[in-house]
PDB file of N, CA and C in Angstrom:
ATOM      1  N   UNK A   1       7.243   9.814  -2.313  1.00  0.00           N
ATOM      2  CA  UNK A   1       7.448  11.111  -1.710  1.00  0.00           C
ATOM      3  C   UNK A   1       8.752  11.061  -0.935  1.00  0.00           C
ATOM      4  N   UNK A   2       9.336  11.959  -0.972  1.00  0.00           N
ATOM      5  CA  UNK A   2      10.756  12.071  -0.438  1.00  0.00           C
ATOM      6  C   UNK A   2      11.112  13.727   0.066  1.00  0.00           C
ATOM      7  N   UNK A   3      10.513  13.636   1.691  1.00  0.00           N
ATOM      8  CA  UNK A   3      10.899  15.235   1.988  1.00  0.00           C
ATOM      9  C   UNK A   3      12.401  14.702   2.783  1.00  0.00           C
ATOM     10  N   UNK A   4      13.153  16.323   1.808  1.00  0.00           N
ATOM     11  CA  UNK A   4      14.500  16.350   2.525  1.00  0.00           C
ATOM     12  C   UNK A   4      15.481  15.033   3.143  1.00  0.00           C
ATOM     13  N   UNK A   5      15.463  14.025   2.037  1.00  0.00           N
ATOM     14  CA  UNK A   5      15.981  12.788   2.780  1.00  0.00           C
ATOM     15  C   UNK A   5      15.847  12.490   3.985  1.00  0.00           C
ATOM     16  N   UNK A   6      14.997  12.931   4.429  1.00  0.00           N
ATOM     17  CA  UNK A   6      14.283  12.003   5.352  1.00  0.00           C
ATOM     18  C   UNK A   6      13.195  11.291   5.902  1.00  0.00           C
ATOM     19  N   UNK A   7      12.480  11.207   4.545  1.00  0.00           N
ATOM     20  CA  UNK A   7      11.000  10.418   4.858  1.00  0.00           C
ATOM     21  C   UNK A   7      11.396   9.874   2.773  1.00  0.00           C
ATOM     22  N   UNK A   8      10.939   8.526   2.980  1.00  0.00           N
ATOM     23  CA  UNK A   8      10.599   7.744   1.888  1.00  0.00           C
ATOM     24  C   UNK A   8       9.231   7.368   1.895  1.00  0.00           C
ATOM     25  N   UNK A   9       8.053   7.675   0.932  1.00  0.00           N
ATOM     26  CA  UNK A   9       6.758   6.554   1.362  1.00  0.00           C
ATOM     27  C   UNK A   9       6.793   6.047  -0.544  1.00  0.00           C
ATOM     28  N   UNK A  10       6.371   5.106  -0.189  1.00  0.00           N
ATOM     29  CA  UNK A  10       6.424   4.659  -2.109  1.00  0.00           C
ATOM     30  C   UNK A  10       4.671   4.925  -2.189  1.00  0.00           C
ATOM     31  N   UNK A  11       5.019   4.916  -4.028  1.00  0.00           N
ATOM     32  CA  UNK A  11       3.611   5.420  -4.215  1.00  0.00           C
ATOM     33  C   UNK A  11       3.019   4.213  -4.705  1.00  0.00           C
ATOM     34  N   UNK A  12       3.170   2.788  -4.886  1.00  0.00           N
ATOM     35  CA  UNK A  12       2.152   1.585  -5.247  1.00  0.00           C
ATOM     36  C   UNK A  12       2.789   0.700  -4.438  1.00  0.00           C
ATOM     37  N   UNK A  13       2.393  -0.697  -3.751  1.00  0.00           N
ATOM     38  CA  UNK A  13       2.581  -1.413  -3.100  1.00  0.00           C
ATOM     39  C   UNK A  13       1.736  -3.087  -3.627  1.00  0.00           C
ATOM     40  N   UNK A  14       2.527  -4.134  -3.698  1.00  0.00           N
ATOM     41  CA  UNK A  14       2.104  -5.255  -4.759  1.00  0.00           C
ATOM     42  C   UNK A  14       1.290  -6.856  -3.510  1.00  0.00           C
ATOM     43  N   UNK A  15       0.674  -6.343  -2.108  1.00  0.00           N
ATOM     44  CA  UNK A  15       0.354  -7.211  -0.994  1.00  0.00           C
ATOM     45  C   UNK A  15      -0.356  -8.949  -1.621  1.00  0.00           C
ATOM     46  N   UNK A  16       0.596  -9.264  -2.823  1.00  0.00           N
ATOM     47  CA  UNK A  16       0.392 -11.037  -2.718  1.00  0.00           C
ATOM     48  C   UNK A  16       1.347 -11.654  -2.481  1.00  0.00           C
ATOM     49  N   UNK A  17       2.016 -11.794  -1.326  1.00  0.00           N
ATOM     50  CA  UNK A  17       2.797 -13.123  -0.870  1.00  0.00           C
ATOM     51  C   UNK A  17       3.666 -13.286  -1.191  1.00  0.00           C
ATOM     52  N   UNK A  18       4.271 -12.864  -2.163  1.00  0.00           N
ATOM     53  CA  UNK A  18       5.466 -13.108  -3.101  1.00  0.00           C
ATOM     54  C   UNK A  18       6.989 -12.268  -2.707  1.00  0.00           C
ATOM     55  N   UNK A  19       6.746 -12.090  -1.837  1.00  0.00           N
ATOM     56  CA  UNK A  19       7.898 -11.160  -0.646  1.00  0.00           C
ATOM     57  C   UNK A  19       8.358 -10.276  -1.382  1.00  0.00           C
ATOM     58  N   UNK A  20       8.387  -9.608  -2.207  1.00  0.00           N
ATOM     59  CA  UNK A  20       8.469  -8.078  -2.892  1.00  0.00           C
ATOM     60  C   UNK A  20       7.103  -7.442  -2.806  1.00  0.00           C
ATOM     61  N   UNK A  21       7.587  -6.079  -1.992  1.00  0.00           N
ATOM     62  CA  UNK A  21       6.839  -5.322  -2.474  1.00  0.00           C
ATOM     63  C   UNK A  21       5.230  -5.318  -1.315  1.00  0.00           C
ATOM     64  N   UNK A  22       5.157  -6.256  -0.666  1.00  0.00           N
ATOM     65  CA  UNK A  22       3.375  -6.590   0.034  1.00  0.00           C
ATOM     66  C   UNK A  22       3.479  -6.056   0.977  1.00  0.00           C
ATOM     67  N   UNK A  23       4.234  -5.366   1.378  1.00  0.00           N
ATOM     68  CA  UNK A  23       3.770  -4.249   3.104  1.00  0.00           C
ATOM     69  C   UNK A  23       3.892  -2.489   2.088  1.00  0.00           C
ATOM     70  N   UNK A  24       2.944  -1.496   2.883  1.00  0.00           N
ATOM     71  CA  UNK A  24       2.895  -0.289   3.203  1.00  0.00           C
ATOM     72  C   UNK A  24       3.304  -0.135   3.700  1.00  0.00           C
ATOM     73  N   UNK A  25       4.075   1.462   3.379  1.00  0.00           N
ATOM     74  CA  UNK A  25       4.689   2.097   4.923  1.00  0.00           C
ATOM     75  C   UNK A  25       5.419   2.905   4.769  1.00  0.00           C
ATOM     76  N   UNK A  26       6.705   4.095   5.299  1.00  0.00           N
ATOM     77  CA  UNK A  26       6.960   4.742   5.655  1.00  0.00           C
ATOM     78  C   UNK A  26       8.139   4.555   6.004  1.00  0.00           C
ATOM     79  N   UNK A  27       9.893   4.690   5.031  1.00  0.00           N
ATOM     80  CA  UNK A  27      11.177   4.883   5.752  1.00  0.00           C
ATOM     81  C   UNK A  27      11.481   6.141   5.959  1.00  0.00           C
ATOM     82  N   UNK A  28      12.259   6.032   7.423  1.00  0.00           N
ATOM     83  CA  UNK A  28      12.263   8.106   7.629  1.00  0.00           C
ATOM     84  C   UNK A  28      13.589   7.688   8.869  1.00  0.00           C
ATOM     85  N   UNK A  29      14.541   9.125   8.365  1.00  0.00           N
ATOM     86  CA  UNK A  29      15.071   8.938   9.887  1.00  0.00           C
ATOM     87  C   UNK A  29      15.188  10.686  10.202  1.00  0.00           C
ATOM     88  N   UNK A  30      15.100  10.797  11.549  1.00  0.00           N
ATOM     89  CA  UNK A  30      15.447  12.098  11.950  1.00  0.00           C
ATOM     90  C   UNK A  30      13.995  12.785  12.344  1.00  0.00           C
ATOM     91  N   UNK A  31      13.077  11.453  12.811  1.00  0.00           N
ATOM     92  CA  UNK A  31      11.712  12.021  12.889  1.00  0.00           C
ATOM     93  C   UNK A  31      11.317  11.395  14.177  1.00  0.00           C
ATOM     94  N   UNK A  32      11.061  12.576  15.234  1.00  0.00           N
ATOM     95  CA  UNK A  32      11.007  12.149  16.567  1.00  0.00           C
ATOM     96  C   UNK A  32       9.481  11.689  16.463  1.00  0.00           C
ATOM     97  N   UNK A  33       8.596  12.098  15.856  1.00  0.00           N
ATOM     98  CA  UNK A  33       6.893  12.267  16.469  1.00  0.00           C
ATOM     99  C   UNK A  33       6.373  11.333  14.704  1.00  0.00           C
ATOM    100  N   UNK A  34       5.813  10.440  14.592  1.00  0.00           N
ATOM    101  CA  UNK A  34       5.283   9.845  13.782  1.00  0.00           C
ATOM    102  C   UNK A  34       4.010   9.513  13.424  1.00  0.00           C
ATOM    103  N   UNK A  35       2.471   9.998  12.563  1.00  0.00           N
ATOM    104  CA  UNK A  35       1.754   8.841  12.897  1.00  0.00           C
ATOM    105  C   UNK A  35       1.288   8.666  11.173  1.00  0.00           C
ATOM    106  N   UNK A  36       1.127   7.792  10.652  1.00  0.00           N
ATOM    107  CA  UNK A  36       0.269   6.945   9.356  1.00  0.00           C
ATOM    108  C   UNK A  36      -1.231   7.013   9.345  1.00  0.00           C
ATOM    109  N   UNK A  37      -1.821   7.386   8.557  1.00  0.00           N
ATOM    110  CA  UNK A  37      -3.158   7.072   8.172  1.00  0.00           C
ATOM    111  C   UNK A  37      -3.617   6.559   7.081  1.00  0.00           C
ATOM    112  N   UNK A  38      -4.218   5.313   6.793  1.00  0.00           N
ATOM    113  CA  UNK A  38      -4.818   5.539   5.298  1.00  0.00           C
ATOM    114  C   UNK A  38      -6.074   5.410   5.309  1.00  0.00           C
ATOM    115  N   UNK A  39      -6.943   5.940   4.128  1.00  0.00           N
ATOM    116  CA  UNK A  39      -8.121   5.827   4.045  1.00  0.00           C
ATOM    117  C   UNK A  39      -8.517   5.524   2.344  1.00  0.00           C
ATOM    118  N   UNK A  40      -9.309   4.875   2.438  1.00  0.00           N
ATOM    119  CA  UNK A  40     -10.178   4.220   0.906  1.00  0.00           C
ATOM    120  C   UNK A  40     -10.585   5.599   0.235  1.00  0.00           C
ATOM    121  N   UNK A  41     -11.273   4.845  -1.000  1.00  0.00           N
ATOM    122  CA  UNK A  41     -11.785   6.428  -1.855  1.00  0.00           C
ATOM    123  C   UNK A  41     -13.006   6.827  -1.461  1.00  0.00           C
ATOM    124  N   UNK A  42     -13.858   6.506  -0.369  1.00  0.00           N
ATOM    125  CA  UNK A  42     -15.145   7.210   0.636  1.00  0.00           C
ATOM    126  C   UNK A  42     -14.269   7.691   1.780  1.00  0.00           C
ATOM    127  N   UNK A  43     -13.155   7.857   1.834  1.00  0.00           N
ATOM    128  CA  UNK A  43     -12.434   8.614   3.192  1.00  0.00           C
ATOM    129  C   UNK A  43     -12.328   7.764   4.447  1.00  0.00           C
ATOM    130  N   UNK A  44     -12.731   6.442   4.550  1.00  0.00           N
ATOM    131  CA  UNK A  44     -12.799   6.064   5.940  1.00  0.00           C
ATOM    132  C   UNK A  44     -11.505   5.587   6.067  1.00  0.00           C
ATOM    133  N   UNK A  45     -11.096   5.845   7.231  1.00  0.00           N
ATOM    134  CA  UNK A  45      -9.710   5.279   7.973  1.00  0.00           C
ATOM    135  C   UNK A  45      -9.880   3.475   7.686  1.00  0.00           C
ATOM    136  N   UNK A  46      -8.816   3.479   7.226  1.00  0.00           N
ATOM    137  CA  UNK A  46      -8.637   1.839   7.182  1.00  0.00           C
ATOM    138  C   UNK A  46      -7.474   0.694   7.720  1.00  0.00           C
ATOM    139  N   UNK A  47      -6.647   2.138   8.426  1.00  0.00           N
ATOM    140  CA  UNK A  47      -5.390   1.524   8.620  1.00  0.00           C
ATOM    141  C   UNK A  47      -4.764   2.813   9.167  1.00  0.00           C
ATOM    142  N   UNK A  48      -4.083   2.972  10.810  1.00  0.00           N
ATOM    143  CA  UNK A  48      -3.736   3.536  11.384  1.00  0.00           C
ATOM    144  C   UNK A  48      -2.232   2.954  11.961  1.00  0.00           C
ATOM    145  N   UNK A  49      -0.684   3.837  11.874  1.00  0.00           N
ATOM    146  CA  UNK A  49      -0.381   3.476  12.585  1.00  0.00           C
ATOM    147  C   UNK A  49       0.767   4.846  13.850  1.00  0.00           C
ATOM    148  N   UNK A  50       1.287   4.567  14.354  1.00  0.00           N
ATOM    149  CA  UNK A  50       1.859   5.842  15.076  1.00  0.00           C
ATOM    150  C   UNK A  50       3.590   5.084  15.396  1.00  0.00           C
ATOM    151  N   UNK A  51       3.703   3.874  14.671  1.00  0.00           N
ATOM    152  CA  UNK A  51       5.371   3.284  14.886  1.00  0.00           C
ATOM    153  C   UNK A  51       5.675   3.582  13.650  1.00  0.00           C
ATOM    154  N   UNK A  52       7.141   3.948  13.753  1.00  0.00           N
ATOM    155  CA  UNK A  52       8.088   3.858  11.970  1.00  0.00           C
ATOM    156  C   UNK A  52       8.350   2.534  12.284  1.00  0.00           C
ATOM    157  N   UNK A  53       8.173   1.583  10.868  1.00  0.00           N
ATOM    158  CA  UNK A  53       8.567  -0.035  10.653  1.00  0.00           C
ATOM    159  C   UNK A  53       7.330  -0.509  11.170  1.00  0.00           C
ATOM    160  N   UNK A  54       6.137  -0.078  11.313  1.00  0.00           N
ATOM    161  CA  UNK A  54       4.898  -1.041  11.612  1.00  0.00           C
ATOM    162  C   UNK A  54       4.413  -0.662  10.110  1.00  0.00           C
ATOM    163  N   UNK A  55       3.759  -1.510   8.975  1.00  0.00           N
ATOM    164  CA  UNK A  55       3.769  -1.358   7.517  1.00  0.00           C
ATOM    165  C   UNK A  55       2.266  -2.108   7.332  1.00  0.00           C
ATOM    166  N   UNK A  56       1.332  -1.565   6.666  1.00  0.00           N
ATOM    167  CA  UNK A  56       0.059  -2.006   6.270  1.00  0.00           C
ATOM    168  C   UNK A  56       0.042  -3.176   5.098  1.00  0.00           C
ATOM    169  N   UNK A  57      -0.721  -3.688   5.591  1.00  0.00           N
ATOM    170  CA  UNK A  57      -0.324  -5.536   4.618  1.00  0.00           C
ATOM    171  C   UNK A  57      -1.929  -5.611   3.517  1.00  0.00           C
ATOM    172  N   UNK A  58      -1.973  -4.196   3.405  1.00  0.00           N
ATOM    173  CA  UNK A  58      -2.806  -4.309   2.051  1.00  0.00           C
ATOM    174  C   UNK A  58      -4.617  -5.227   2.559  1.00  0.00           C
ATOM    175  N   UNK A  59      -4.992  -5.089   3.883  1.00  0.00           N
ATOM    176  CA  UNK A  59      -6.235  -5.863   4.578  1.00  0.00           C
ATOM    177  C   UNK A  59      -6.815  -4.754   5.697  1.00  0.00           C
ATOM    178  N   UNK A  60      -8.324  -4.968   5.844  1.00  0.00           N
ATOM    179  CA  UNK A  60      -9.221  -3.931   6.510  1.00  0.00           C
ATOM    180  C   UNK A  60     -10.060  -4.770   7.243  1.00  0.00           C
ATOM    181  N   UNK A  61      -9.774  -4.891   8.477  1.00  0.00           N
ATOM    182  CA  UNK A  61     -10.654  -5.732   9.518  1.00  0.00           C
ATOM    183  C   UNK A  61     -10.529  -7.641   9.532  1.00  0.00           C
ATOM    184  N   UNK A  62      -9.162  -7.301   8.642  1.00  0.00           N
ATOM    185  CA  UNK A  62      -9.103  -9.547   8.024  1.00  0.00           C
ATOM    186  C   UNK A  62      -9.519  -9.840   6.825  1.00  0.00           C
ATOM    187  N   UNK A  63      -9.730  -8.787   6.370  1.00  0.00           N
ATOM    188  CA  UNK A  63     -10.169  -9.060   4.687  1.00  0.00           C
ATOM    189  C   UNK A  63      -9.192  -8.184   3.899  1.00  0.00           C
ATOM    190  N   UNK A  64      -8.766  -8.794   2.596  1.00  0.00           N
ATOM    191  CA  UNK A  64      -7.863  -8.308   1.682  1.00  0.00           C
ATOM    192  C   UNK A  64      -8.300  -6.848   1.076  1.00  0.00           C
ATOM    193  N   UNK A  65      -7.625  -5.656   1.103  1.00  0.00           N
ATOM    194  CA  UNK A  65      -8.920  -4.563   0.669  1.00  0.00           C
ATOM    195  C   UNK A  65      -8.689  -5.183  -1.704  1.00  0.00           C
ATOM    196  N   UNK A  66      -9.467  -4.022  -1.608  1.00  0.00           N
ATOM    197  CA  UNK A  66      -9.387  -4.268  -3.779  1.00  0.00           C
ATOM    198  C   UNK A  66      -8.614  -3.284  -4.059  1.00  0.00           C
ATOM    199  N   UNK A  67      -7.914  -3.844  -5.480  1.00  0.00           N
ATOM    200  CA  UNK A  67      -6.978  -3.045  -5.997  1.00  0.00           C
ATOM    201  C   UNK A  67      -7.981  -1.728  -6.187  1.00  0.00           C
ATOM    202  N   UNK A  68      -6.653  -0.516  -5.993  1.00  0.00           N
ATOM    203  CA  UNK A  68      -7.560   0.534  -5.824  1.00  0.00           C
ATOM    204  C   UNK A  68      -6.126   1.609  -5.837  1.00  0.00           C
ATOM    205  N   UNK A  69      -6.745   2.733  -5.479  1.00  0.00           N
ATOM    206  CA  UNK A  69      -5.741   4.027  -4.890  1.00  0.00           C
ATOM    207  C   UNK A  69      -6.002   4.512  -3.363  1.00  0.00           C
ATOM    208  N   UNK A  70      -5.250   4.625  -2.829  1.00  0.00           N
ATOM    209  CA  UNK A  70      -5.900   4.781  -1.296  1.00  0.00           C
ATOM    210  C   UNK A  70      -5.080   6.061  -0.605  1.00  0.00           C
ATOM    211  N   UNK A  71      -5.556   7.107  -0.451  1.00  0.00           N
ATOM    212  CA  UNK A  71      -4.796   8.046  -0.154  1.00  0.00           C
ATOM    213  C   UNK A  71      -4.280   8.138   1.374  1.00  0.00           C
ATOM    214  N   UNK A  72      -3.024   8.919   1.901  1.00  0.00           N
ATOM    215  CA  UNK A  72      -2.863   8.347   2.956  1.00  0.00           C
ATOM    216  C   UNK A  72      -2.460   9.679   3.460  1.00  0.00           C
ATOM    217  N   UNK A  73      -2.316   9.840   4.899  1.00  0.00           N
ATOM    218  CA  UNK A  73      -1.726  11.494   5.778  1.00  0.00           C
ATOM    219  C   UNK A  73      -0.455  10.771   6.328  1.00  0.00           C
ATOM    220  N   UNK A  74       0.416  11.774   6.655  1.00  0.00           N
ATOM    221  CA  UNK A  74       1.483  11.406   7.387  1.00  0.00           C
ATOM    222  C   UNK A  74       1.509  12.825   8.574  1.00  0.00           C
ATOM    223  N   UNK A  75       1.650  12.623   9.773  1.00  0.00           N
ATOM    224  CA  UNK A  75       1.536  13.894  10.382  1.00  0.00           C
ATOM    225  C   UNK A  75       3.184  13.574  11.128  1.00  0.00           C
ATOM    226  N   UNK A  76       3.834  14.354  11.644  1.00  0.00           N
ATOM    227  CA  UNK A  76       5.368  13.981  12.101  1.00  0.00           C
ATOM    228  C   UNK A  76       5.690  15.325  12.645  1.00  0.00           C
ATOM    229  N   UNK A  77       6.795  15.101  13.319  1.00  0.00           N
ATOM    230  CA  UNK A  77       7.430  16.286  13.497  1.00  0.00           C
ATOM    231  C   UNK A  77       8.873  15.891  13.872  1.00  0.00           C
ATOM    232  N   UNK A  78       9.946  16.802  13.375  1.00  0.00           N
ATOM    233  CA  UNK A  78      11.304  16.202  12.877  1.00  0.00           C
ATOM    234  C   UNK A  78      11.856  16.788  14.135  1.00  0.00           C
ATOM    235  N   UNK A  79      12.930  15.898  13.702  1.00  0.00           N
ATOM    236  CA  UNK A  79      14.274  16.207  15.019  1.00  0.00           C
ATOM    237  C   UNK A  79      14.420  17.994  15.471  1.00  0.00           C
ATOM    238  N   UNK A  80      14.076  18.484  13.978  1.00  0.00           N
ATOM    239  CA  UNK A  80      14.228  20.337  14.729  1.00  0.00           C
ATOM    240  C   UNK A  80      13.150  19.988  15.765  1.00  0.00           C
ATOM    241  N   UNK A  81      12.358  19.582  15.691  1.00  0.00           N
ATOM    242  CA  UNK A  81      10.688  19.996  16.141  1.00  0.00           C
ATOM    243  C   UNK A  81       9.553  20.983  15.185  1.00  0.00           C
ATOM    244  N   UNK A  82      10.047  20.614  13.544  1.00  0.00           N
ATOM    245  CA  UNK A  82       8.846  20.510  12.762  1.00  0.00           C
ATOM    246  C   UNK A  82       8.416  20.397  12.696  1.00  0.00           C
ATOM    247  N   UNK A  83       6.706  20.303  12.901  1.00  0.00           N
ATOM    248  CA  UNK A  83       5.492  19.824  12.699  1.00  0.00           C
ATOM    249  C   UNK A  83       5.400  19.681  10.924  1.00  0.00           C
ATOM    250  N   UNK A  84       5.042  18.855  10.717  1.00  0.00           N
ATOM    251  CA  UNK A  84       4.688  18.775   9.249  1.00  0.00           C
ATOM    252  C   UNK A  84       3.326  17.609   8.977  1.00  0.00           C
ATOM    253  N   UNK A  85       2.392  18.051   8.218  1.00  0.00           N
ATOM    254  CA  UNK A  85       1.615  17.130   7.687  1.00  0.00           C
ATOM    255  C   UNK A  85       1.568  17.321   6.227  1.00  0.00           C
ATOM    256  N   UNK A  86       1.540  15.749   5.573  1.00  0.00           N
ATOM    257  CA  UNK A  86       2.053  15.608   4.254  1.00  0.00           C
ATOM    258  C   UNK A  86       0.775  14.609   3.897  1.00  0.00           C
ATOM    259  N   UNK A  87       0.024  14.652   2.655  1.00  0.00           N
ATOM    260  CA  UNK A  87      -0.762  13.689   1.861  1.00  0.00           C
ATOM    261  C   UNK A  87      -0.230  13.596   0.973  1.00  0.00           C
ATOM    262  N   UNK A  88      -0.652  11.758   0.224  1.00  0.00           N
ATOM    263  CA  UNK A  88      -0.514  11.525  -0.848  1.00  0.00           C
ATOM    264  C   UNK A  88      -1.531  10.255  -1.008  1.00  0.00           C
ATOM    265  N   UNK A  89      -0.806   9.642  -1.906  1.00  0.00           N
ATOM    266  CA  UNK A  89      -1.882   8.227  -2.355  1.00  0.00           C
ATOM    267  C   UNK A  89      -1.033   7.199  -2.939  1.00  0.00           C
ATOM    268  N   UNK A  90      -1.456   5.851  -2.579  1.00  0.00           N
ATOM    269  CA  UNK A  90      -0.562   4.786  -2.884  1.00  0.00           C
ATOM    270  C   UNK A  90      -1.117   3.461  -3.879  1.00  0.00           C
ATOM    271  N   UNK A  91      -1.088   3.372  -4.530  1.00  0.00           N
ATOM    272  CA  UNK A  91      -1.796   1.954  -5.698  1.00  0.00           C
ATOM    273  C   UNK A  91      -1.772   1.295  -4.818  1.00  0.00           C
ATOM    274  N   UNK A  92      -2.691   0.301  -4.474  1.00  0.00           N
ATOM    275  CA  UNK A  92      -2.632  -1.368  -4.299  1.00  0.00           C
ATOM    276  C   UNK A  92      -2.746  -2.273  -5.612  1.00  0.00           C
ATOM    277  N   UNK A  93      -1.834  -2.441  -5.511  1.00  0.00           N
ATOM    278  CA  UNK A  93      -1.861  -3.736  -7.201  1.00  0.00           C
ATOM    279  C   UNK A  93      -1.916  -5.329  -6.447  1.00  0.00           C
ATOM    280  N   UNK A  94      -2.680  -5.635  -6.672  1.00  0.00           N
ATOM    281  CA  UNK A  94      -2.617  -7.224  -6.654  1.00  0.00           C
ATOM    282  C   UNK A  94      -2.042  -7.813  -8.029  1.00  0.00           C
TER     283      UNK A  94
END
């Protein structure tokens, strides 16, 4: 997803070790107010965050989650003072 060059979120993420690709997350500039959510395919929050550059490492409570699709919210509001909330969904590929 890519609003107005200024938010990047990728849509699959590859979290085994292999330093490509194993963090979630969110590049954006020009965005004063930030927060991340993701949730599994029963909806529960599994991963919260409210920093740009804090990135989800593909794990839910210390355990690795399963390859899956995991849909996620982004709520923000931009340098005008946009409010915007945006969904989508991201692969976990192991």
């Amino acid at each position: 997803v890519v609003l107005d060059g200024t938010l990047y979120v990728p849509n699959s993420f590859t979290p085994n070790g292999d330093g490509r690709n194993d963090l979630f997350g969110a590049i954006a500039t020009e965005i004063d107010e930030f927060r991340l959510l993701v949730f599994n395919r029963w909806g529960e929050e599994i991963y919260r965050t409210e920093k740009l550059g804090e990135w989800w490492d593909g794990t839910y409570l210390g355990t690795q989650s399963p390859i899956d699709t995991y849909v996620w919210r982004i709520d923000l509001v931009e340098g005008s003072g946009e409010k915007r909330t945006l969904f989508g969904h991201v692969n976990l590929i192991r």
